[in-house]
PDB file of N, CA and C in Angstrom:
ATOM      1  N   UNK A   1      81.367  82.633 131.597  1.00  0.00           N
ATOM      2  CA  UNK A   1      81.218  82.245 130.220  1.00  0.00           C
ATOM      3  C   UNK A   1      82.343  82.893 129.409  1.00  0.00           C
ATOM      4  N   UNK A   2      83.105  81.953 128.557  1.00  0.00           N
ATOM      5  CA  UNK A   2      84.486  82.675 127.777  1.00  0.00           C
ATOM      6  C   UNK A   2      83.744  83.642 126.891  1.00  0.00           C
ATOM      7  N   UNK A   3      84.814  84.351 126.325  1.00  0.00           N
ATOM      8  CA  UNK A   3      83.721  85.916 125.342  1.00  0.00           C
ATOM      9  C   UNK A   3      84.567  84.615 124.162  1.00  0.00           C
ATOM     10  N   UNK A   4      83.920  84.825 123.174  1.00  0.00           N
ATOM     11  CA  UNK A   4      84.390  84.789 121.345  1.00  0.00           C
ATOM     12  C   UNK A   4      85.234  86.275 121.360  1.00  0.00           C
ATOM     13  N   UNK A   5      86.892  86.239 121.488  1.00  0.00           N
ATOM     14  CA  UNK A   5      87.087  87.592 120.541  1.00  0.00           C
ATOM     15  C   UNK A   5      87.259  87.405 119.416  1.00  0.00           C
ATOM     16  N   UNK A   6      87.827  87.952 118.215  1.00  0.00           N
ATOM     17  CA  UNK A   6      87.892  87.907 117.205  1.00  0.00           C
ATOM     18  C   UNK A   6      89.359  88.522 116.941  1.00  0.00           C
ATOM     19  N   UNK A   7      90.023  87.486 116.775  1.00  0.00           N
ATOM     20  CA  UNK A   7      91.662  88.691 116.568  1.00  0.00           C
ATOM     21  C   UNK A   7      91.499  88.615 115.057  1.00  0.00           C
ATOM     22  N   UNK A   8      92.633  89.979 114.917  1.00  0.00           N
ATOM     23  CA  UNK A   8      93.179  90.855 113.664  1.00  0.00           C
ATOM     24  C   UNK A   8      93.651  89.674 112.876  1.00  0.00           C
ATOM     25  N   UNK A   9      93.204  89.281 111.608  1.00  0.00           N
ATOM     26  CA  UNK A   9      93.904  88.810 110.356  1.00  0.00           C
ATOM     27  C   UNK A   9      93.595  87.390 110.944  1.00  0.00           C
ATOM     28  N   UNK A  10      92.437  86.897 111.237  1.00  0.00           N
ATOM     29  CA  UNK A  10      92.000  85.660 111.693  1.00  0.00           C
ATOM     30  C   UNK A  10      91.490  84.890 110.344  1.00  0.00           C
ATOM     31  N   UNK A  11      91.074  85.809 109.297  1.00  0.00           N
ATOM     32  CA  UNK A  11      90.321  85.562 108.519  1.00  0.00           C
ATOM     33  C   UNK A  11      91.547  85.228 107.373  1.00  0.00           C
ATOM     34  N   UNK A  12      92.891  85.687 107.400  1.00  0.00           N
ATOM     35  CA  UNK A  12      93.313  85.149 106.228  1.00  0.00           C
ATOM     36  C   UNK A  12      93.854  84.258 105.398  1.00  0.00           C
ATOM     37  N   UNK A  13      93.650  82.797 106.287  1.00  0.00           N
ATOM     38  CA  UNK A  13      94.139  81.646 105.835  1.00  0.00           C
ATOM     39  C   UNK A  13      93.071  81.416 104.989  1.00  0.00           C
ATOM     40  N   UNK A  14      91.606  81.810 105.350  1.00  0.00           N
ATOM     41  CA  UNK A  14      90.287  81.712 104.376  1.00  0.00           C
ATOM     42  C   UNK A  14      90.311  82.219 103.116  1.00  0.00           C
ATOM     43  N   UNK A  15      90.718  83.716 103.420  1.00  0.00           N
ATOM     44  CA  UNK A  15      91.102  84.467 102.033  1.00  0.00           C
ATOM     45  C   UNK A  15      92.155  83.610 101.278  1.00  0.00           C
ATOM     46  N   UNK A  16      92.694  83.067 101.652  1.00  0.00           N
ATOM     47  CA  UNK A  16      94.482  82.429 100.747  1.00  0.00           C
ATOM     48  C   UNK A  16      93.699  81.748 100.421  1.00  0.00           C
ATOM     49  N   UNK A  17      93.167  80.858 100.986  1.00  0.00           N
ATOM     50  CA  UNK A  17      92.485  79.663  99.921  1.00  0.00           C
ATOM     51  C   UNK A  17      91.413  79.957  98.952  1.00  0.00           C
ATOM     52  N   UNK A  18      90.515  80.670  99.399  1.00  0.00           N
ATOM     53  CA  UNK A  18      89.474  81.378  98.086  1.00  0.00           C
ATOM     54  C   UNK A  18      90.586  82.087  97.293  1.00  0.00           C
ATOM     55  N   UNK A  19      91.099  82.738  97.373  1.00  0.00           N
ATOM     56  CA  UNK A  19      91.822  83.579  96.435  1.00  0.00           C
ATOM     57  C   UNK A  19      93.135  82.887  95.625  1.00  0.00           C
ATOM     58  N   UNK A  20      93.479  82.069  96.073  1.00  0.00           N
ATOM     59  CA  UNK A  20      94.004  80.707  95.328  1.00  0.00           C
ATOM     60  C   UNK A  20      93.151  79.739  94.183  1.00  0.00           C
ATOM     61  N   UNK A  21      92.570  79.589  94.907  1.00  0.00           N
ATOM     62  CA  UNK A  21      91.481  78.650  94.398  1.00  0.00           C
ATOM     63  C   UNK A  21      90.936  79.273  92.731  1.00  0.00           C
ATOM     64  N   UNK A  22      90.128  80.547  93.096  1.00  0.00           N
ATOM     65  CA  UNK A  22      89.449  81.683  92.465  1.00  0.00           C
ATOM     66  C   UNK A  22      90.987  82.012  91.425  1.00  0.00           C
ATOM     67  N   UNK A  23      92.324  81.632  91.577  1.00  0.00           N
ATOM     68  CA  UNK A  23      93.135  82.514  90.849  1.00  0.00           C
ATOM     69  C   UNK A  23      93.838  81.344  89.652  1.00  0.00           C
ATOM     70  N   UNK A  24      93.361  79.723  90.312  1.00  0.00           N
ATOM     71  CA  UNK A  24      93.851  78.794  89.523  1.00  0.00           C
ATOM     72  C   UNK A  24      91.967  78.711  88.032  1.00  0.00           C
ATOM     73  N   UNK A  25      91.426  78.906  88.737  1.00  0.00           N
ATOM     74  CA  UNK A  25      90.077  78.769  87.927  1.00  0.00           C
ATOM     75  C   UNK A  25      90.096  79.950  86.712  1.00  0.00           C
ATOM     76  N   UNK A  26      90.314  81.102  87.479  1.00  0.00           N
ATOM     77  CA  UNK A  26      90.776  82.009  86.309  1.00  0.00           C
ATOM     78  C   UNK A  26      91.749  82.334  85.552  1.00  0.00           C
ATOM     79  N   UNK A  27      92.594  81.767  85.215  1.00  0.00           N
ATOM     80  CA  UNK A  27      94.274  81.500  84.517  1.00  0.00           C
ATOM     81  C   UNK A  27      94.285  81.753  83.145  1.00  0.00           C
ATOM     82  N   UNK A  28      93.064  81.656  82.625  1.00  0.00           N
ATOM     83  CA  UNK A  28      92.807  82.142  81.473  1.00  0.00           C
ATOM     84  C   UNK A  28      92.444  83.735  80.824  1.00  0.00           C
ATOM     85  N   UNK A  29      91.909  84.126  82.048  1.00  0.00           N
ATOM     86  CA  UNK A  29      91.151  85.460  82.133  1.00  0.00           C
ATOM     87  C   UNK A  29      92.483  86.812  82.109  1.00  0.00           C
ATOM     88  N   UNK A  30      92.837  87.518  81.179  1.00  0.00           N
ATOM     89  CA  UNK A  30      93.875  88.216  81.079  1.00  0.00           C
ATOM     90  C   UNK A  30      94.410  89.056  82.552  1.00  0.00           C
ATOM     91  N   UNK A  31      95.316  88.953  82.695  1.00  0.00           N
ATOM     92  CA  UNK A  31      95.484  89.184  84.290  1.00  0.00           C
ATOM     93  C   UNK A  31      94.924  88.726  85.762  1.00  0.00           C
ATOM     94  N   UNK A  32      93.832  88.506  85.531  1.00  0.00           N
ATOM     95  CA  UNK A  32      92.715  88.175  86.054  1.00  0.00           C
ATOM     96  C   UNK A  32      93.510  87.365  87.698  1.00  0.00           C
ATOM     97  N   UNK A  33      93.810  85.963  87.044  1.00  0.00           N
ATOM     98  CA  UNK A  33      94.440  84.857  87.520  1.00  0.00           C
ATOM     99  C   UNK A  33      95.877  84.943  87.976  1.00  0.00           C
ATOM    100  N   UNK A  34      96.329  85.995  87.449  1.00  0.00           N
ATOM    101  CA  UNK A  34      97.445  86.628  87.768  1.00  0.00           C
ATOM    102  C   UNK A  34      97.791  87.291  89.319  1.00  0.00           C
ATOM    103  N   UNK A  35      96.698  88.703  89.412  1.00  0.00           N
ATOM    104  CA  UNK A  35      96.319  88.797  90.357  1.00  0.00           C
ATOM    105  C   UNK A  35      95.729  88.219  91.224  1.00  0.00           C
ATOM    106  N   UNK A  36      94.563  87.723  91.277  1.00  0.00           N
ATOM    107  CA  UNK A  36      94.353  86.835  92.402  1.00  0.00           C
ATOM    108  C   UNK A  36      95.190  85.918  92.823  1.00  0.00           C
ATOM    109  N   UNK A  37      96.582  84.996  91.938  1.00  0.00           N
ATOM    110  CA  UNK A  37      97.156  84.462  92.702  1.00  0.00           C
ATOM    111  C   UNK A  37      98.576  84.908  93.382  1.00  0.00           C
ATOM    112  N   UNK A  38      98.783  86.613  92.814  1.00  0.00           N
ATOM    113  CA  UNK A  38      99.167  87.459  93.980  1.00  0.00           C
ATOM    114  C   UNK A  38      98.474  87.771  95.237  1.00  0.00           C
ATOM    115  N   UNK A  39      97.293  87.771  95.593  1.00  0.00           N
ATOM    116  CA  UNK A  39      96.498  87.967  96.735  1.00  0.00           C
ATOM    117  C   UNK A  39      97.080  86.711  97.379  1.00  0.00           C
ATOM    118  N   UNK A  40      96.800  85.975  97.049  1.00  0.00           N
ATOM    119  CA  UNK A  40      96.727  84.184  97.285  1.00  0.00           C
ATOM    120  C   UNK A  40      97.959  84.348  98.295  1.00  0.00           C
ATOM    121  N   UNK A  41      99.344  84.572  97.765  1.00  0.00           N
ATOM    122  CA  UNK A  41     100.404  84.259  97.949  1.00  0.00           C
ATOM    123  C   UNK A  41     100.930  85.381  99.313  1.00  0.00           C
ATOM    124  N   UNK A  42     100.096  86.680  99.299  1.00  0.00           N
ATOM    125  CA  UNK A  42     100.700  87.352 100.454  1.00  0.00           C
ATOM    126  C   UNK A  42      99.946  87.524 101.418  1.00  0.00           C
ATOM    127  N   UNK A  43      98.327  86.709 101.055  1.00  0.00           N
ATOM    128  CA  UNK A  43      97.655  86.446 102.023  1.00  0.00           C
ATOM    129  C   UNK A  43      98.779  85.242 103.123  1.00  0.00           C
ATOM    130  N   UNK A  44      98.615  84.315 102.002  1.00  0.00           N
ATOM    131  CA  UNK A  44      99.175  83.294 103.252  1.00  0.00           C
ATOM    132  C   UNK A  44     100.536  83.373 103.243  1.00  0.00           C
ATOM    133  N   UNK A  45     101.555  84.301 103.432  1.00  0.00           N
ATOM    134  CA  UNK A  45     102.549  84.938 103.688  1.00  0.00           C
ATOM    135  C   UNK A  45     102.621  85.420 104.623  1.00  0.00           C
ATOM    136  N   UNK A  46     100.963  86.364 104.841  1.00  0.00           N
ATOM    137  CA  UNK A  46     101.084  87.463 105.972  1.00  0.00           C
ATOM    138  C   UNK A  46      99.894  86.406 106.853  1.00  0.00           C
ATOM    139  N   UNK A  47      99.557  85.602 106.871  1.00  0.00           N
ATOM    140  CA  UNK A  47      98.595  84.390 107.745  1.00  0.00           C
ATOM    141  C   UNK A  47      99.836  83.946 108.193  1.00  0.00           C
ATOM    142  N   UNK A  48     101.074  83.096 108.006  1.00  0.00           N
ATOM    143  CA  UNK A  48     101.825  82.412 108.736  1.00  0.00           C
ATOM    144  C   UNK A  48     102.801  83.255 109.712  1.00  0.00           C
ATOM    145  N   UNK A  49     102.882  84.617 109.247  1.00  0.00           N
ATOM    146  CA  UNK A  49     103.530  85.577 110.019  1.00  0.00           C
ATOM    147  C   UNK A  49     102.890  85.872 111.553  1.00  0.00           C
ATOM    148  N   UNK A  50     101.808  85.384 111.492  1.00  0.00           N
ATOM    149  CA  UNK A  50     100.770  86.032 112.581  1.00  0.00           C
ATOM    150  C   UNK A  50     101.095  84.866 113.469  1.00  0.00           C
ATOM    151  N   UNK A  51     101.122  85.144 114.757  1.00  0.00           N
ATOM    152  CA  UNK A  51     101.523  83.843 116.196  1.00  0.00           C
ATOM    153  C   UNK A  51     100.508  83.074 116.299  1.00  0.00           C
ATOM    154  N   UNK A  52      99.318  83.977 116.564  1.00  0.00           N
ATOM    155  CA  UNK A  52      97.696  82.530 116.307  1.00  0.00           C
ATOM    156  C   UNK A  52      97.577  81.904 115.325  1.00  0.00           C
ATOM    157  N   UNK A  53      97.856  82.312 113.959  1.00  0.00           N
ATOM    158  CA  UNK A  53      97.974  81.499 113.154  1.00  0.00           C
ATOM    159  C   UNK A  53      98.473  80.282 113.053  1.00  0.00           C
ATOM    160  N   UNK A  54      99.786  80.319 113.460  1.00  0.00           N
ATOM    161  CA  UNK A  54     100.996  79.206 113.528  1.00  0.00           C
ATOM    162  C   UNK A  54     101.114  78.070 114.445  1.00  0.00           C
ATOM    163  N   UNK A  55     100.135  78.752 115.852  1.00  0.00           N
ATOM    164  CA  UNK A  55     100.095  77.877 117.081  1.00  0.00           C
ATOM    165  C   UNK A  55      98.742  76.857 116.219  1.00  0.00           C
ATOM    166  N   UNK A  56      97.849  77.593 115.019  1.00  0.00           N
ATOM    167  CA  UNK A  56      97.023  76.429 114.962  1.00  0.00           C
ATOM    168  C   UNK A  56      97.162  75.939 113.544  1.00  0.00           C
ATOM    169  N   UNK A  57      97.313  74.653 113.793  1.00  0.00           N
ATOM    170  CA  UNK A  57      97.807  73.670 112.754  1.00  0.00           C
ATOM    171  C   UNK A  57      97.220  73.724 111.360  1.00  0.00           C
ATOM    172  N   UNK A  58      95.593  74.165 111.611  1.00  0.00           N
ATOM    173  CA  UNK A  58      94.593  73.889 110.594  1.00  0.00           C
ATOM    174  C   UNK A  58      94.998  74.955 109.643  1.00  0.00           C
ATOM    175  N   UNK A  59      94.533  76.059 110.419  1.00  0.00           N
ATOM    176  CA  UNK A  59      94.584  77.466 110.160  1.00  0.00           C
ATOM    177  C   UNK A  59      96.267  77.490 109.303  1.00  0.00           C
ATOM    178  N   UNK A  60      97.134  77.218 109.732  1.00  0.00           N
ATOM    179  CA  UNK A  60      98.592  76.463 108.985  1.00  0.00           C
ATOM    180  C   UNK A  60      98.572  76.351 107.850  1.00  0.00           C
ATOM    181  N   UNK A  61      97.959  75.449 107.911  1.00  0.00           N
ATOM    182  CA  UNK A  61      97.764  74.577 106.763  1.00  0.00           C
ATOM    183  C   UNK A  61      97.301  75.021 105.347  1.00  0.00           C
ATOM    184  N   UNK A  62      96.111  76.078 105.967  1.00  0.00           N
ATOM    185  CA  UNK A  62      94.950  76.247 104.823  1.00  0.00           C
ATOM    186  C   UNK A  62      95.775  77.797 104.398  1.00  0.00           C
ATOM    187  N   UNK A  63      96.486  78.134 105.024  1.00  0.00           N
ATOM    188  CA  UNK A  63      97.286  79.462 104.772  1.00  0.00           C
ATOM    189  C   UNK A  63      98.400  78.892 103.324  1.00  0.00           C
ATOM    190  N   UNK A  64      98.997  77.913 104.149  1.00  0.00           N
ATOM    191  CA  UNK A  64      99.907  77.159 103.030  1.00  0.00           C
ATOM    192  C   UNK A  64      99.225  76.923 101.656  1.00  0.00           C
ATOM    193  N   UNK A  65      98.386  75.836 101.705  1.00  0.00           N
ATOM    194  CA  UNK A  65      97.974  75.514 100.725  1.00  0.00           C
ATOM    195  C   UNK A  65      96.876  76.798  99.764  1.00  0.00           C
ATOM    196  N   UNK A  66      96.811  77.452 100.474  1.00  0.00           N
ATOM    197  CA  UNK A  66      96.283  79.115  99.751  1.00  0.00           C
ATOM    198  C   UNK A  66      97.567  79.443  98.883  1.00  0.00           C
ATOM    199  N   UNK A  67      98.750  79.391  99.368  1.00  0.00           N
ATOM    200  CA  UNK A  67      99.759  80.309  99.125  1.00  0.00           C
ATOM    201  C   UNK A  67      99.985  79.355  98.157  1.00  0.00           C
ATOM    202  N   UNK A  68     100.414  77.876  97.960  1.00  0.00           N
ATOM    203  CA  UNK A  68     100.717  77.041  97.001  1.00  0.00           C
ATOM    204  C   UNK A  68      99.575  76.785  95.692  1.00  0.00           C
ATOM    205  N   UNK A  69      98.612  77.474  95.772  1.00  0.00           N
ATOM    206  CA  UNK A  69      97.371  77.273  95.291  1.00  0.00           C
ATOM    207  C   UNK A  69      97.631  78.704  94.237  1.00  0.00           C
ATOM    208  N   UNK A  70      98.097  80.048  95.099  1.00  0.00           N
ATOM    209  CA  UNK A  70      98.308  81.286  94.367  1.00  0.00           C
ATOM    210  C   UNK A  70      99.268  81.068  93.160  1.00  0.00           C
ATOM    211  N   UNK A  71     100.586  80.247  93.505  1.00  0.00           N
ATOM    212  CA  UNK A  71     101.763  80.265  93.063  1.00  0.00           C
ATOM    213  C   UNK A  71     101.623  79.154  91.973  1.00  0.00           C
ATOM    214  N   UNK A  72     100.437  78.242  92.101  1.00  0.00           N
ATOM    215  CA  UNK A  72      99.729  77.485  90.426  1.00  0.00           C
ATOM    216  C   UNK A  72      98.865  78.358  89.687  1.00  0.00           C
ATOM    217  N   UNK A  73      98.361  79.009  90.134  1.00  0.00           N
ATOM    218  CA  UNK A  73      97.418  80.226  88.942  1.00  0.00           C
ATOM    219  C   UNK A  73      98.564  80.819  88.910  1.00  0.00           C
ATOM    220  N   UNK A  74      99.256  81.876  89.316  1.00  0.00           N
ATOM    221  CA  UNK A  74     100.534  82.533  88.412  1.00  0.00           C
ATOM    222  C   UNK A  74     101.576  82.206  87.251  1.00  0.00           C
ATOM    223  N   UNK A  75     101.635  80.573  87.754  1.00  0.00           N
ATOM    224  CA  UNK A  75     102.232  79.845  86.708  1.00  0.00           C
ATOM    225  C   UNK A  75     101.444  79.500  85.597  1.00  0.00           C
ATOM    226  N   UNK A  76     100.100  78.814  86.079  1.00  0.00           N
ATOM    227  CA  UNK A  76      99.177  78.610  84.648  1.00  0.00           C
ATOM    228  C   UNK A  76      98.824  79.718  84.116  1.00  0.00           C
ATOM    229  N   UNK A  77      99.194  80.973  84.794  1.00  0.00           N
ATOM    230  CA  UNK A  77      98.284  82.372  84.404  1.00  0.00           C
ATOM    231  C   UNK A  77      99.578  83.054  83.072  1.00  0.00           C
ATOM    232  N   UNK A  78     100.912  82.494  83.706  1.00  0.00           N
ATOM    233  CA  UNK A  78     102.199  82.733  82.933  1.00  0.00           C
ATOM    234  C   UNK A  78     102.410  81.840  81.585  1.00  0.00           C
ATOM    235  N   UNK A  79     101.670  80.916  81.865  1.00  0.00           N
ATOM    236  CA  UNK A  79     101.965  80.111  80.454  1.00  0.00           C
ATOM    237  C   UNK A  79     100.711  80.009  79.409  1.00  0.00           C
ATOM    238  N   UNK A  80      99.738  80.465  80.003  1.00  0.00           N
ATOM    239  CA  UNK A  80      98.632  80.872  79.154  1.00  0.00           C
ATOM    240  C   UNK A  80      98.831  81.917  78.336  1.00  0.00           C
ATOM    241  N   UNK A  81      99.518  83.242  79.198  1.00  0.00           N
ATOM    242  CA  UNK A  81      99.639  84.478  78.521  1.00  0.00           C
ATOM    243  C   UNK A  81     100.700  84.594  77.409  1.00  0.00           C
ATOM    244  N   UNK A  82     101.589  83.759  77.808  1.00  0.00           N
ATOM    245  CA  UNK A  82     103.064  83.780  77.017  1.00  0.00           C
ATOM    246  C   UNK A  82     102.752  84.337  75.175  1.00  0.00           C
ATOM    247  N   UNK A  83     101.733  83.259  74.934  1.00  0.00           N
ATOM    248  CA  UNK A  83     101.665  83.491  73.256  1.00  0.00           C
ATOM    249  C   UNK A  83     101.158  84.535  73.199  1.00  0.00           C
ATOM    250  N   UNK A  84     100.282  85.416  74.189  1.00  0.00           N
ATOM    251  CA  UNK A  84      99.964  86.788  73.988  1.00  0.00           C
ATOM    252  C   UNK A  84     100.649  87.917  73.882  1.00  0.00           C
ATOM    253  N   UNK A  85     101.768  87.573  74.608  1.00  0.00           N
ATOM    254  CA  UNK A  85     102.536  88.920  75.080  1.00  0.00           C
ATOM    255  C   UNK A  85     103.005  89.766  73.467  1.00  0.00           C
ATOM    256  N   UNK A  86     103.593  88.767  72.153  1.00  0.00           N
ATOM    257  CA  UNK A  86     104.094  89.870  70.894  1.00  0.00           C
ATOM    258  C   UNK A  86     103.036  90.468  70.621  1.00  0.00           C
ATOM    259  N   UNK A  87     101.891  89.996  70.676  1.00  0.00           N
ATOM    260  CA  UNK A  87     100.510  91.134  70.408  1.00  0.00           C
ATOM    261  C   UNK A  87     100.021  92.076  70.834  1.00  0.00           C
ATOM    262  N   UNK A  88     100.554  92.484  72.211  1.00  0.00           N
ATOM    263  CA  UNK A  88     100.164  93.382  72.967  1.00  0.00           C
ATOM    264  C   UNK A  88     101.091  94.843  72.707  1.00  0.00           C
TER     265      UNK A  88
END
């Protein structure tokens, strides 16, 4: 019977996309959206770096679109804040 292992950083094409996702929803929230779509972006940075990752297509994919997902909340998170910044 094969074992289930569980390799290192299996989980972070999942994280890129929640934390993408979670960073375009909050874009409004002062920093908030900011950060999370820094998570977003070095999650699936450090997901495509990994060899299991890359050999599987899905897992690919959902790393990518995490990372492209981070890099729209930073931007909506950048143009939300803009009129804030002389007040601060």
């Amino acid at each position: 019977m094969p074992r289930c292992t569980k390799r290192p950083g299996a989980g972070l094409p999942n994280a890129s996309m929640v934390l993408g996702v979670l960073s375009i929803a909050s874009f409004w929230v002062f920093g908030l959206g900011f950060a999370l779509g820094v998570g977003a972006v070095a999650c699936g940075a450090l997901a495509t770096s990994r060899s299991h990752v890359a050999d599987d297509e899905a897992a690919s994919l959902r790393a990518l679109l995490g990372a492209l997902a981070g890099v729209a909340g930073i931007t909506a998170s950048a143009i939300a804040l803009t009129p804030l910044l002389p007040h601060l």
